[in-house]
Protein backbone atom coordinates (compact mmCIF):
# COMPACT_ATOMS: atom_id res chain seq x y z
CA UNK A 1 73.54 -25.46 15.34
CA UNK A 2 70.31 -25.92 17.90
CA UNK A 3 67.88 -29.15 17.71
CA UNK A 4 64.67 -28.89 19.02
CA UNK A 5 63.78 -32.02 20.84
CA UNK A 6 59.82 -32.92 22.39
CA UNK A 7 60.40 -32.96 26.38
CA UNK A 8 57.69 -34.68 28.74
CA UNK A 9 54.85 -33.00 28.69
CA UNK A 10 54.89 -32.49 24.98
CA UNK A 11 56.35 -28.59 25.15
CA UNK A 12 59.88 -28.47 22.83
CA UNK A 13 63.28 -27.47 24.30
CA UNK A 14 66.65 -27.06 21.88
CA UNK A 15 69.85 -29.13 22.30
CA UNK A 16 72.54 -27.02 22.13
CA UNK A 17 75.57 -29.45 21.09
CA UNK A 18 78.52 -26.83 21.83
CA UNK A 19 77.87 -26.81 25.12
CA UNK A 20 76.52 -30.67 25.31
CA UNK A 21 73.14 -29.82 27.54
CA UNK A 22 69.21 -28.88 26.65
CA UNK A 23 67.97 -25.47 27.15
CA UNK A 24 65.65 -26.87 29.37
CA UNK A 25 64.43 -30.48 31.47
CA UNK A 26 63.72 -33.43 28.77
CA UNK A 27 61.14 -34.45 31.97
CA UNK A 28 59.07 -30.93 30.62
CA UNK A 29 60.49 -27.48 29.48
CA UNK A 30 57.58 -25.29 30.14
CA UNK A 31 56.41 -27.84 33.48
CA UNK A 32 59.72 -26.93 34.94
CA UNK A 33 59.73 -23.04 33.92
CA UNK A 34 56.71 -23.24 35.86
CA UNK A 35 57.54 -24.63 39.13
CA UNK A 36 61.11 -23.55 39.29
CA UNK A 37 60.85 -19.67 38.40
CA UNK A 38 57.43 -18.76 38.67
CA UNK A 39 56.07 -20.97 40.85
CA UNK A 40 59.03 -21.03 43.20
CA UNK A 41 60.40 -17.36 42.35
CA UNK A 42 57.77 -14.65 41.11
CA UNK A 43 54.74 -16.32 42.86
CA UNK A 44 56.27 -16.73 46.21
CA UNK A 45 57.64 -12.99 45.68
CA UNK A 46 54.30 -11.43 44.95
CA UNK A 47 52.64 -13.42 48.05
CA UNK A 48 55.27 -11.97 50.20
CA UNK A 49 55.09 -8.57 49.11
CA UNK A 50 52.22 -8.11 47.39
CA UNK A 51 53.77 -5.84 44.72
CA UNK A 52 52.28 -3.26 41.43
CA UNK A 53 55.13 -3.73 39.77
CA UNK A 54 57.85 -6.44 39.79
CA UNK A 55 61.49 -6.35 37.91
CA UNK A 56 62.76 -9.88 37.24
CA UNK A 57 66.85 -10.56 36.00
CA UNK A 58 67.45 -13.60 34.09
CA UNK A 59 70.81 -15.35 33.81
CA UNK A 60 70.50 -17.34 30.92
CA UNK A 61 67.51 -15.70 28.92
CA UNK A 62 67.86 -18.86 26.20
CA UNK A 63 64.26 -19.17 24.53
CA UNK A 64 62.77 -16.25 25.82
CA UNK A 65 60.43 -19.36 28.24
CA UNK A 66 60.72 -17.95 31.43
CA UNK A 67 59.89 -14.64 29.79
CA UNK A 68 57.31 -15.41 28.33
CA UNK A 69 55.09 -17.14 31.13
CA UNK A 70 56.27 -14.41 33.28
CA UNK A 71 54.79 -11.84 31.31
CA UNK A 72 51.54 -13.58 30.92
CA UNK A 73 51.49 -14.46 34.37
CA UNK A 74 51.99 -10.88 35.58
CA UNK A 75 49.72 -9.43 32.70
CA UNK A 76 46.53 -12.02 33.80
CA UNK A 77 47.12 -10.66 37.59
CA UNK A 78 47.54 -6.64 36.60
CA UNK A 79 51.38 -6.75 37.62
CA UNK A 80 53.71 -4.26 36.08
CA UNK A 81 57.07 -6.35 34.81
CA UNK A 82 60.09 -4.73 34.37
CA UNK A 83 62.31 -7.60 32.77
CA UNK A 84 65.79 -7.95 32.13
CA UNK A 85 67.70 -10.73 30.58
CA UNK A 86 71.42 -11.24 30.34
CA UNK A 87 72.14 -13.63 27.31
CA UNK A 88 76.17 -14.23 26.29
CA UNK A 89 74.81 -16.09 22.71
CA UNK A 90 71.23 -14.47 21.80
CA UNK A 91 69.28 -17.15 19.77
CA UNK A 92 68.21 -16.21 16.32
CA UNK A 93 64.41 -14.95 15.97
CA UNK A 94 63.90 -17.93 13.52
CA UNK A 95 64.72 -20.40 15.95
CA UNK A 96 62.58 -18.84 18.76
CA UNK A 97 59.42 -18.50 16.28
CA UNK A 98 59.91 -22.09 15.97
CA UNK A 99 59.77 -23.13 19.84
CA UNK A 100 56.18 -23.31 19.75
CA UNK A 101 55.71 -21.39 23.35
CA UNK A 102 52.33 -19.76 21.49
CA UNK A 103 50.41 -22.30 22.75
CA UNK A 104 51.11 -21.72 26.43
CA UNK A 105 50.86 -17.77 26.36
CA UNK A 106 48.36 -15.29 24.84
CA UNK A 107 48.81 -14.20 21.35
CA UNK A 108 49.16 -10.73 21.39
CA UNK A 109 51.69 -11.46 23.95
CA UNK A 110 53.55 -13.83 21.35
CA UNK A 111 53.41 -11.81 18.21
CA UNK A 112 54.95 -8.47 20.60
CA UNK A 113 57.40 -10.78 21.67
CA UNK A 114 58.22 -11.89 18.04
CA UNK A 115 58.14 -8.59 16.37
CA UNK A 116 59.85 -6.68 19.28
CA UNK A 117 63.22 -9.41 20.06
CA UNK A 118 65.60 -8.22 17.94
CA UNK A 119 65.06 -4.40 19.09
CA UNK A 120 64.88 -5.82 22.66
CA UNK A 121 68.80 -6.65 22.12
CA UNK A 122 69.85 -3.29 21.77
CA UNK A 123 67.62 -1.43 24.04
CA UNK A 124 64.41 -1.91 26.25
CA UNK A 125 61.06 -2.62 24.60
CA UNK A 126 57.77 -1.96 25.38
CA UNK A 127 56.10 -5.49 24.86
CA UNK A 128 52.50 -4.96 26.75
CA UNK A 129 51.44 -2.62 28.24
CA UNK A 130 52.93 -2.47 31.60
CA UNK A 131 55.52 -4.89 30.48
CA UNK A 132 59.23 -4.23 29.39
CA UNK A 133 62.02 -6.41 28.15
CA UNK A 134 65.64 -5.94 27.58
CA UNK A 135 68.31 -8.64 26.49
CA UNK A 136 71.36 -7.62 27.04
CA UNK A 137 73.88 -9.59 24.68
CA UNK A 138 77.47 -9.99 26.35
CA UNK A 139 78.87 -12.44 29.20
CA UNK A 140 77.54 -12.24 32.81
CA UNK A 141 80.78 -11.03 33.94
CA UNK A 142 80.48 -8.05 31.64
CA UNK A 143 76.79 -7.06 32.62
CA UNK A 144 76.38 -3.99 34.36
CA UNK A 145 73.70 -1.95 35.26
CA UNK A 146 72.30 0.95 38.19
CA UNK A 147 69.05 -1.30 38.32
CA UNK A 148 68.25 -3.85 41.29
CA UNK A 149 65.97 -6.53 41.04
CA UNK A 150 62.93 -8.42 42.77
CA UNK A 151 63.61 -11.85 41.89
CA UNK A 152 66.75 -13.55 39.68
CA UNK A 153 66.07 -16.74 37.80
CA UNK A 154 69.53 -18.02 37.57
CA UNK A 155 69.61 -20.57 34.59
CA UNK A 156 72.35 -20.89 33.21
CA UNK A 157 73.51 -24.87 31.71
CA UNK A 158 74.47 -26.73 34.42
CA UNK A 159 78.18 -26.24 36.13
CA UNK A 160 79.28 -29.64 34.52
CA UNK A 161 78.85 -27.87 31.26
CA UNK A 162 79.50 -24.23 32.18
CA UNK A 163 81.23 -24.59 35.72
CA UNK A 164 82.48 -20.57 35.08
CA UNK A 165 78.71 -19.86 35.41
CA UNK A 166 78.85 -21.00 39.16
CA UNK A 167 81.44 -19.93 40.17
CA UNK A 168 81.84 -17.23 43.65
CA UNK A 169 83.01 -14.53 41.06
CA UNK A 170 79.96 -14.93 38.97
CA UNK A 171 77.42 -15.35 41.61
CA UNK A 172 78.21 -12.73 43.63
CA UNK A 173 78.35 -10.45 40.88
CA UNK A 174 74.78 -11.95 39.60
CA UNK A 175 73.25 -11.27 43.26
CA UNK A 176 74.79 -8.09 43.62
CA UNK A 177 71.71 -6.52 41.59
CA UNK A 178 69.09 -8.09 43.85
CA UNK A 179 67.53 -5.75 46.12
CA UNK A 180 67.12 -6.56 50.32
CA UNK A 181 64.61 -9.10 50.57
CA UNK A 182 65.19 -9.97 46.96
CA UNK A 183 64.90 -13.68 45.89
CA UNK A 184 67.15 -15.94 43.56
CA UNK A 185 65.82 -18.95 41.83
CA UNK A 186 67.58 -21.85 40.21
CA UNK A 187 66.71 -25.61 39.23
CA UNK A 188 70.31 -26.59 41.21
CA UNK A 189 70.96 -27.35 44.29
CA UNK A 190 74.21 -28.07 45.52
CA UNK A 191 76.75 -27.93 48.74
CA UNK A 192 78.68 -25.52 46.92
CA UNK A 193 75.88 -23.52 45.74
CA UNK A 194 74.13 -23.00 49.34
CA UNK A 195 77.86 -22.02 51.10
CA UNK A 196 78.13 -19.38 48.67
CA UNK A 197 74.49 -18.24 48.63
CA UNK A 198 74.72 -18.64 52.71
CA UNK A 199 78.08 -16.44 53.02
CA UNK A 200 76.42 -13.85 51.28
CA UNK A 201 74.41 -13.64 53.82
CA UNK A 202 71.33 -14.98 51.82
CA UNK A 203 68.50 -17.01 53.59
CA UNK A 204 68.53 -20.15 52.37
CA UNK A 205 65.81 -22.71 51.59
CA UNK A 206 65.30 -26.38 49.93
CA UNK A 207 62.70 -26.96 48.24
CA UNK A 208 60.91 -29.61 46.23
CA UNK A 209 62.30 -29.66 42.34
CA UNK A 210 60.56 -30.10 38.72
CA UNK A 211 59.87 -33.52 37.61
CA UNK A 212 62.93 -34.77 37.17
CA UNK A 213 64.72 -33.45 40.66
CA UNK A 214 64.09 -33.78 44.05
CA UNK A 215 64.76 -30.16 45.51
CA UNK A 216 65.80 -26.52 44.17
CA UNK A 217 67.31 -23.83 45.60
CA UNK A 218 65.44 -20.59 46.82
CA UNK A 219 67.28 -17.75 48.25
CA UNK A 220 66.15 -14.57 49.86
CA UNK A 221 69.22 -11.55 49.89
């Protein structure tokens, strides 16, 4: 059973007691979506590289938040987004329609999204023009695919909760599927984290966190 729960800067997040942690910061769920994948991820990739069209993996698709600001985000600016999600225990489309993300996107972005999420679990959807999602439900571990990808957000619950989630095994096989000069995103930032990162021969880089946390992590493959 989920619980929503009001963060900071009034946008709701769930509680997800099996695993003990939020989906996203009680200091702001759609402030820190913001700053830690878009801001810090997609936005720093499209000023590098000034892309047409940008494919985006998600550990941890959860809500569908990062999504969904993506996609309106690369839909304002004329971006093509390919978008893939990797999600081990798919929320129900009841619970997302309740998250209340419509009033931070457009609406004919939100009613696709609604009306195309369950199909979007068993193959890719078309949910703009110029924008494509697929969920794929099974455990990180067990995703495979021949794409590669611009930018990862990596956000899974935090490695007190889920420590298999950052493990070696599981981030090398996450960053794997990023393409040279691709960049990986998370709201963590730890010693373990950057050796890893570091002796895959990522670049590595702090930089300042969400409300709530002094620095991230951005890495560039």
């Amino acid at each position: 059973m989920v619980e929503f729960v009001v963060t900071a800067d009034g946008s709701k997040t769930l509680y997800h007691p099996a695993i003990g942690e939020h989906y996203h910061s009680r200091h702001g769920a759609v402030q820190e979506s913001r700053h830690v994948f878009l801001g810090m991820g997609l936005s720093h990739f499209v000023e590098q590289h000034q892309p047409l069209a940008v494919s985006v993996l998600e550990i941890g698709f959860g809500t569908g938040l990062n999504f969904l600001l993506t996609a309106d985000s690369c839909h304002a600016k004329g971006i093509a987004l390919d978008y893939t999600g990797v999600e081990a225990y798919p929320l129900l489309l009841p619970t997302l329609s309740q998250t209340g993300y419509d009033d931070y996107v457009s609406r004919e972005l939100w009613a696709a999204f609604l009306a195309r999420y369950t199909d979007s679990l068993a193959a890719p959807q078309v949910i703009l023009d110029g924008c494509s999602l697929e969920i794929t439900h099974c455990p990180v571990m067990e995703f495979t695919t021949e794409k590669r990808f611009d930018v990862l957000y990596f956000d899974a619950f935090a490695a007190v909760h889920q420590p298999e989630m950052w493990t070696e095994e599981t981030l090398r096989h996450a960053c794997k599927l990023l393409k040279p000069c691709g960049v990986f995103v998370t709201y963590a930032i730890t010693g373990h984290l950057k050796r890893t990162l570091k002796s895959f021969g990522f670049t590595i880089e702090k930089v300042p966190g969400a409300p709530g946390k002094r620095e991230m992590l951005r890495a560039t493959k």
